[in-house]
Protein backbone atom coordinates (compact mmCIF):
# COMPACT_ATOMS: atom_id res chain seq x y z
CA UNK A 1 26.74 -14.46 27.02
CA UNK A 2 26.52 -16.62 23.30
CA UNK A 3 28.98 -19.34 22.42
CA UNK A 4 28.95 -20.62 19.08
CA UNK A 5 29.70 -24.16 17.51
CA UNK A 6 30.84 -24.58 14.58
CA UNK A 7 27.81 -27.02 12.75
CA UNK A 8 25.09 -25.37 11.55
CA UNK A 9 21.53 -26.17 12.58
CA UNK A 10 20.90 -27.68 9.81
CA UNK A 11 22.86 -28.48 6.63
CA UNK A 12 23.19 -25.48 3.94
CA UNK A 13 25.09 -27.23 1.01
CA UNK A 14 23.45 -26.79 -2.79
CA UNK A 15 24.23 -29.79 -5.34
CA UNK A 16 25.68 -26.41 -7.79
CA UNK A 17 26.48 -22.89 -7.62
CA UNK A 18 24.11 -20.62 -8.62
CA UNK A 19 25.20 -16.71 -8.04
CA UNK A 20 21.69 -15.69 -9.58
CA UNK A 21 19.66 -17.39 -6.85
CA UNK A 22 22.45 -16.32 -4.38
CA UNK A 23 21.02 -12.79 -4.60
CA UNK A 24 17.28 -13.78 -4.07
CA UNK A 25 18.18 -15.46 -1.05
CA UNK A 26 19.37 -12.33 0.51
CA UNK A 27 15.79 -11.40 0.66
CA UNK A 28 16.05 -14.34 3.65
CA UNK A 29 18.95 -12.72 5.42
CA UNK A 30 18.59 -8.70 5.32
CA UNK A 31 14.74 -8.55 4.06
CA UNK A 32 12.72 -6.52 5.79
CA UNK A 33 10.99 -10.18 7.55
CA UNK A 34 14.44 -11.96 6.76
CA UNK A 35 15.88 -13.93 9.39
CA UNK A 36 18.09 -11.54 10.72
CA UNK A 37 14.91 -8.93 11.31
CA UNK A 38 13.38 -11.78 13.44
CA UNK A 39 16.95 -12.36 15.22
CA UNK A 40 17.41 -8.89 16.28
CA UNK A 41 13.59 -8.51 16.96
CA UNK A 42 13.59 -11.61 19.63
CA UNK A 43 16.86 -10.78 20.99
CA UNK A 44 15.67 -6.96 21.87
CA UNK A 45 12.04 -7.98 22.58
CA UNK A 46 14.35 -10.53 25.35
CA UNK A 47 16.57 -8.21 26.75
CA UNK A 48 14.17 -5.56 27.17
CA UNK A 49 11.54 -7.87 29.13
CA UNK A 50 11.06 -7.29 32.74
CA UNK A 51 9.77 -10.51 33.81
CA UNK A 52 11.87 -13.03 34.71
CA UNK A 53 10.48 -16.70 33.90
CA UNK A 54 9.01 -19.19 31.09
CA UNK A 55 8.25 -15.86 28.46
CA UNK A 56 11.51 -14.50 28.38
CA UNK A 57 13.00 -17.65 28.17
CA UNK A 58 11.04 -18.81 25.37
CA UNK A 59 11.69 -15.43 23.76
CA UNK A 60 15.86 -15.89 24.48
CA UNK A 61 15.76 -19.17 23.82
CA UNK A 62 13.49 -18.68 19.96
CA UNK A 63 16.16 -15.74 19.56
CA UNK A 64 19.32 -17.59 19.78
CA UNK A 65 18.30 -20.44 17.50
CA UNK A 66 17.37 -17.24 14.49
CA UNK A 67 20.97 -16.10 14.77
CA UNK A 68 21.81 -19.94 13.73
CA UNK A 69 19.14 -19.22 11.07
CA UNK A 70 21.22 -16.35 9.73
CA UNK A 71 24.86 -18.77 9.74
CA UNK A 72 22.82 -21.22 7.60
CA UNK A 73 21.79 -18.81 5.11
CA UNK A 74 25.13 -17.00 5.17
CA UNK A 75 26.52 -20.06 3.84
CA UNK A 76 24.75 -21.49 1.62
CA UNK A 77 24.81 -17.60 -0.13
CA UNK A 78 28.36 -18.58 -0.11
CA UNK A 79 28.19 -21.46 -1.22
CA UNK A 80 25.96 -20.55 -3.86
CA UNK A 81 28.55 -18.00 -4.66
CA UNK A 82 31.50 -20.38 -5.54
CA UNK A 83 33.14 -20.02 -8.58
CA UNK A 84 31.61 -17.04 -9.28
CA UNK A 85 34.99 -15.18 -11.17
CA UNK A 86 36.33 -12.26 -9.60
CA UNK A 87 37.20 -10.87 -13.01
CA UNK A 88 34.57 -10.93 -15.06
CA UNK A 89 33.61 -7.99 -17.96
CA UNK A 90 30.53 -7.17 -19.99
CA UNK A 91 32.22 -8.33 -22.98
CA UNK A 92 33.38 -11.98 -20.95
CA UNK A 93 29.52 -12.56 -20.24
CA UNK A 94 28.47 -11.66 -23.85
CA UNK A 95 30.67 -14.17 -25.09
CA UNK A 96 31.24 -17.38 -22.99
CA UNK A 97 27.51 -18.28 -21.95
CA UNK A 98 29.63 -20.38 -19.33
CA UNK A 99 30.44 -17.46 -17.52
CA UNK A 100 26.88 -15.92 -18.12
CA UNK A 101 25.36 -18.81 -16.27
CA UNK A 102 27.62 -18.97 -13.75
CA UNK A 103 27.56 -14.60 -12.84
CA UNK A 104 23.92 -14.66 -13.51
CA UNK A 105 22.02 -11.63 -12.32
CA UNK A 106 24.09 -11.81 -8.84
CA UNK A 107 24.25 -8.50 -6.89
CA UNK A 108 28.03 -7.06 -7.72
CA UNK A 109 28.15 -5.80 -4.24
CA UNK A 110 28.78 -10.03 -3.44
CA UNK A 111 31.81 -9.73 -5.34
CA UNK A 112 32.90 -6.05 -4.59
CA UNK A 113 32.24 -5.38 -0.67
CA UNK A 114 31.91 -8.63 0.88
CA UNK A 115 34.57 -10.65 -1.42
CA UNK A 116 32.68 -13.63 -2.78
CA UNK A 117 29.84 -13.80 0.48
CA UNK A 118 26.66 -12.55 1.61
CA UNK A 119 25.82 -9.21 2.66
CA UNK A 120 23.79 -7.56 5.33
CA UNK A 121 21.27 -6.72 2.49
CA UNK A 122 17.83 -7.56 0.95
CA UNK A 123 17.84 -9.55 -2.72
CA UNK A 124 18.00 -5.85 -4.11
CA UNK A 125 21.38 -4.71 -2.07
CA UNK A 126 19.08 -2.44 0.18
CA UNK A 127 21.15 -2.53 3.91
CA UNK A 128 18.97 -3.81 7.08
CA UNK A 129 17.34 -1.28 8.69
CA UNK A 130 16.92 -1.49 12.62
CA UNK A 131 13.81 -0.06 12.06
CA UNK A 132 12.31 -3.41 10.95
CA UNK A 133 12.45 -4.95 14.30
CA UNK A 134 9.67 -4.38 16.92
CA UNK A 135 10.05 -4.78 20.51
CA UNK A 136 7.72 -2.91 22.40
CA UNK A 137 8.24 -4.12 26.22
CA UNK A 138 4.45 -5.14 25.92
CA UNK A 139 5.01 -9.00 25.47
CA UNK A 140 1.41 -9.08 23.96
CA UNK A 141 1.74 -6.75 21.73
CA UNK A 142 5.10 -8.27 20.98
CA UNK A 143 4.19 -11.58 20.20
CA UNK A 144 1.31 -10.47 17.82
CA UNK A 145 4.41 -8.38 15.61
CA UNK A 146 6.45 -11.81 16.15
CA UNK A 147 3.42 -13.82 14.62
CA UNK A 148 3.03 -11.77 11.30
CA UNK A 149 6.95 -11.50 11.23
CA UNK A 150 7.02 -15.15 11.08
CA UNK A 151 3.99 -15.93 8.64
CA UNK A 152 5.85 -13.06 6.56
CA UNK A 153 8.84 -15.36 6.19
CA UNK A 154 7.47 -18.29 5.76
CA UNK A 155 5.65 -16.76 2.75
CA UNK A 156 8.93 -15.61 1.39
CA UNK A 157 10.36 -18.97 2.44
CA UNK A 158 7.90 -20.63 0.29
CA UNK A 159 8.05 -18.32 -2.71
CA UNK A 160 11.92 -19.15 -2.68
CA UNK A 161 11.70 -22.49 -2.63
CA UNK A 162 9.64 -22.75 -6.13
CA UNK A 163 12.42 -20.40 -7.69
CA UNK A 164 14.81 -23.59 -7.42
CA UNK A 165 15.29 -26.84 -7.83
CA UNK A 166 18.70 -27.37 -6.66
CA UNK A 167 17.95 -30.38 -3.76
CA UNK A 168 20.31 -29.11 -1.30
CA UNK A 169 19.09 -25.65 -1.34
CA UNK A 170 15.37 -26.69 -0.85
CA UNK A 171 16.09 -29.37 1.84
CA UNK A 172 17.33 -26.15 3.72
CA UNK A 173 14.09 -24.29 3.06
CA UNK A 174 12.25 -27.30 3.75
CA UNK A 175 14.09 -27.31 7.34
CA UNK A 176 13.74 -23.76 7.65
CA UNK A 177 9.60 -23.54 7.04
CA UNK A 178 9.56 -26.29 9.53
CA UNK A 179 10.71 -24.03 11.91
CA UNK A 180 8.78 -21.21 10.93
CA UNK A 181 5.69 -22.95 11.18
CA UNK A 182 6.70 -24.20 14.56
CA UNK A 183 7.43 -20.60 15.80
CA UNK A 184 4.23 -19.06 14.59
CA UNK A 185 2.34 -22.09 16.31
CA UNK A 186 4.16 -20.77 19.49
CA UNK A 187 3.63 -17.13 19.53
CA UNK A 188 0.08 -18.07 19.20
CA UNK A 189 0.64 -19.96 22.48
CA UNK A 190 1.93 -17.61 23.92
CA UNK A 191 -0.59 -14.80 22.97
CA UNK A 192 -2.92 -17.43 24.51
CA UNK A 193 -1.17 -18.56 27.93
CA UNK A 194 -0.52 -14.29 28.59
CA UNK A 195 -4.54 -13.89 28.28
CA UNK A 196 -5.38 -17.04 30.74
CA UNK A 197 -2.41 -15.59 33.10
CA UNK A 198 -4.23 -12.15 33.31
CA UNK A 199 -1.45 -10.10 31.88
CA UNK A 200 -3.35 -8.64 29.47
CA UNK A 201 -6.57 -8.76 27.69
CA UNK A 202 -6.91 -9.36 24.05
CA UNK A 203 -6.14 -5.96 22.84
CA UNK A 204 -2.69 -4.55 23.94
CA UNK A 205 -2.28 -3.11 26.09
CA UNK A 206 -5.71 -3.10 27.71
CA UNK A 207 -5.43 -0.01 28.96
CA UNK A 208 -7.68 3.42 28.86
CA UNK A 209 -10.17 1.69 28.08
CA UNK A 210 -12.47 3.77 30.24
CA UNK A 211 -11.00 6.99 28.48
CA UNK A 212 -11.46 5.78 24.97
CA UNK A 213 -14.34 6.73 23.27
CA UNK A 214 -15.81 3.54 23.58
CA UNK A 215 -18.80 4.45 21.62
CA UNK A 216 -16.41 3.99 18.46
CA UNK A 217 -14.52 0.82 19.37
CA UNK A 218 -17.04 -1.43 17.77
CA UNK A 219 -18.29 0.29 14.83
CA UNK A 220 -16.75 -1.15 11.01
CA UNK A 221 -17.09 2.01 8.57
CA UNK A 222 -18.17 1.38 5.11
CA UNK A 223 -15.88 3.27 3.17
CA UNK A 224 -15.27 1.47 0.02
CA UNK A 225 -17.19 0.78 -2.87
CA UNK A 226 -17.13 -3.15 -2.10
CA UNK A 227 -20.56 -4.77 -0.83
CA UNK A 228 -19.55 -7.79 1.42
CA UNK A 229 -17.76 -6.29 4.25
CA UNK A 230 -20.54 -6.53 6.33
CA UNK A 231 -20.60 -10.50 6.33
CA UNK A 232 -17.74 -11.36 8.34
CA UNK A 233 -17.58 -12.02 11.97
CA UNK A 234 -16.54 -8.37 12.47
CA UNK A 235 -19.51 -6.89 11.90
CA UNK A 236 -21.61 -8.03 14.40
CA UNK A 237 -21.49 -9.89 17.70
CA UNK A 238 -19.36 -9.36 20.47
CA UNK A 239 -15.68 -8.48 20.17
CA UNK A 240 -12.91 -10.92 20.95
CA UNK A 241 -11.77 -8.85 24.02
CA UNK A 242 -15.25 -9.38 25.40
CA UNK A 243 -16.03 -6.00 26.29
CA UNK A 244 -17.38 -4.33 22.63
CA UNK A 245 -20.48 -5.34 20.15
CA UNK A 246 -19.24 -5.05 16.60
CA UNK A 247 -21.73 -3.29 14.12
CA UNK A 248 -21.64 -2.03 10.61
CA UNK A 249 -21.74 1.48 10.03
CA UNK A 250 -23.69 1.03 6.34
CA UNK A 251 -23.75 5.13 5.66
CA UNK A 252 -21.12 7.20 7.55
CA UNK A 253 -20.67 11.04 8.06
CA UNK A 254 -17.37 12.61 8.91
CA UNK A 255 -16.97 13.12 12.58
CA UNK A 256 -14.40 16.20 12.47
CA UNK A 257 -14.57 19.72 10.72
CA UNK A 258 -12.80 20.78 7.68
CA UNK A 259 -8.96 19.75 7.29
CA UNK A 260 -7.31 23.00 7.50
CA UNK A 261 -3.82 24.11 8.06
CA UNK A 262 -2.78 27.08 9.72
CA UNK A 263 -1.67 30.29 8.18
CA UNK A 264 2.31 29.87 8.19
CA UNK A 265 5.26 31.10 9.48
CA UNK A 266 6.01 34.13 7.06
CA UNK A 267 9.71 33.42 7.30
CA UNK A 268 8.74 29.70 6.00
CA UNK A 269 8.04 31.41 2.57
CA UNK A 270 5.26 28.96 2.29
CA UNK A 271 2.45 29.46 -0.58
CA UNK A 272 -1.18 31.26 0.94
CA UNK A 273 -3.37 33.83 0.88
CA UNK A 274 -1.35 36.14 3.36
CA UNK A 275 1.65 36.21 0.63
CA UNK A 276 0.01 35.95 -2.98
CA UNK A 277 0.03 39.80 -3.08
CA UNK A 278 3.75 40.03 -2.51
CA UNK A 279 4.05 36.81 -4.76
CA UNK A 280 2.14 39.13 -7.62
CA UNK A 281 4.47 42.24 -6.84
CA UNK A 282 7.90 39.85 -7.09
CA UNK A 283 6.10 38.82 -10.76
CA UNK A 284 5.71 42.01 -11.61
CA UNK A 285 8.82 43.08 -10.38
CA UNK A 286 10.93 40.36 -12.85
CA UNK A 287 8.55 41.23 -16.09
């Protein structure tokens, strides 16, 4: 069950419209790290967890306050919006620069789908996809996707805020990477308290490990042209899930035989050997 209040989180109120700007902050809403990606992600990564207690709560609880993430940012695209004219031609914005400043570069689809408000859409009117979210059931795993998801949109957050200078539009994104950084800081405690609970290692899920060939699961391969990758803390030592010694593979051979495909279906009409003769014939056939 949700209830909703009326006040938003935090206040989403700019000094001036700005229907330009209005569009880039979509990236924030429908983007493929945008708020309402993290909403949906939380909320699924919630319902689907099986273990009652302090993770799904924190999860449920992280969740709810995103969908107040997306309200804010709903409105102040609205907001942003106002006064934006609902009749407006080429020829109006060529000649009153009024107008022009006002219009801006806004996606159209603010004025023609949604009447004059945000859409469920990325600062280039692309819809949000489902497919962004990730919610495994493997609350390691999970929270890993839930800490680049977050340091994602705090970067985006961030990048947004130096593309304005409106104060009441960047006293929202001031509140709102506040927040992110507190969110990444507790996925990381989370990924933390699962490994000193025992529920899983630090890889996820720490399974098979006895079936993996664990020959390969400490070797780097050099494979590019670049000469330093073998000075980082990956390339030697032991591995962070305790069990591994990282080393640097300097020269590497290929492990597998030649990539081949099989001969295809003749009813697939695909190109190979087995059909250039009757490809040769059809030529001569049409000449």
């Amino acid at each position: 069950m949700f209830r909703h209040t009326s006040h938003l989180q935090f206040e989403a109120k700019p000094e001036k419209p700005d229907a330009h700007y209005a569009r880039k902050l979509q990236e924030l809403i429908g983007g493929a790290y945008g708020e309402m990606t993290v909403t949906m992600q939380y909320l699924f990564q919630g319902w689907n967890c099986r273990m009652e207690g302090k993770y799904k709560d924190l999860i449920l609880d992280v969740a709810t306050e995103e969908i107040g993430h997306v309200e804010m940012l709903a409105t102040m695209v609205a907001r942003l919006l106002e006064g934006a004219p609902a009749e407006t031609t080429a020829d109006m914005v060529d000649k009153d620069p009024v107008v022009a400043a006002i219009i801006g570069g806004m996606d159209p689809q603010q004025a023609i789908v949604s009447g004059g408000g945000p859409t469920l859409s990325d600062s280039n009117g692309v819809p949000w996809n489902g497919r962004y979210i990730v919610a495994s059931g493997n609350l390691l795993a999970d929270f890993y996707a839930n800490v680049a998801a977050e340091a994602q949109g705090r970067l985006q957050t961030a990048r947004l805020y130096n593309m304005s200078d409106d104060p009441g539009v960047r006293d929202m994104l001031k509140f709102n990477l506040a927040r992110d950084t507190a969110h990444q800081n507790m996925w990381l405690a989370a990924i933390e308290e699962l490994q000193e609970d025992g529920l899983e290692g630090a890889v996820a899920p720490s399974a098979l490990f006895d079936e993996e060939h664990s020959e390969h699961a400490g070797t780097i391969w050099h494979l590019s042209d670049g000469t330093q990758g073998n000075q980082g803390r990956w390339a030697s030592g032991p591995t962070p899930d305790g069990m591994h010694e990282f080393s640097y593979l300097q020269e590497t051979e290929p492990l597998g035989g030649k990539a081949s495909a099989p001969a295809p279906d003749p009813l697939l009409y695909a190109t190979s050997p087995a059909n250039l003769g009757l490809i040769e014939k059809a030529i001569k056939k049409l000449t």
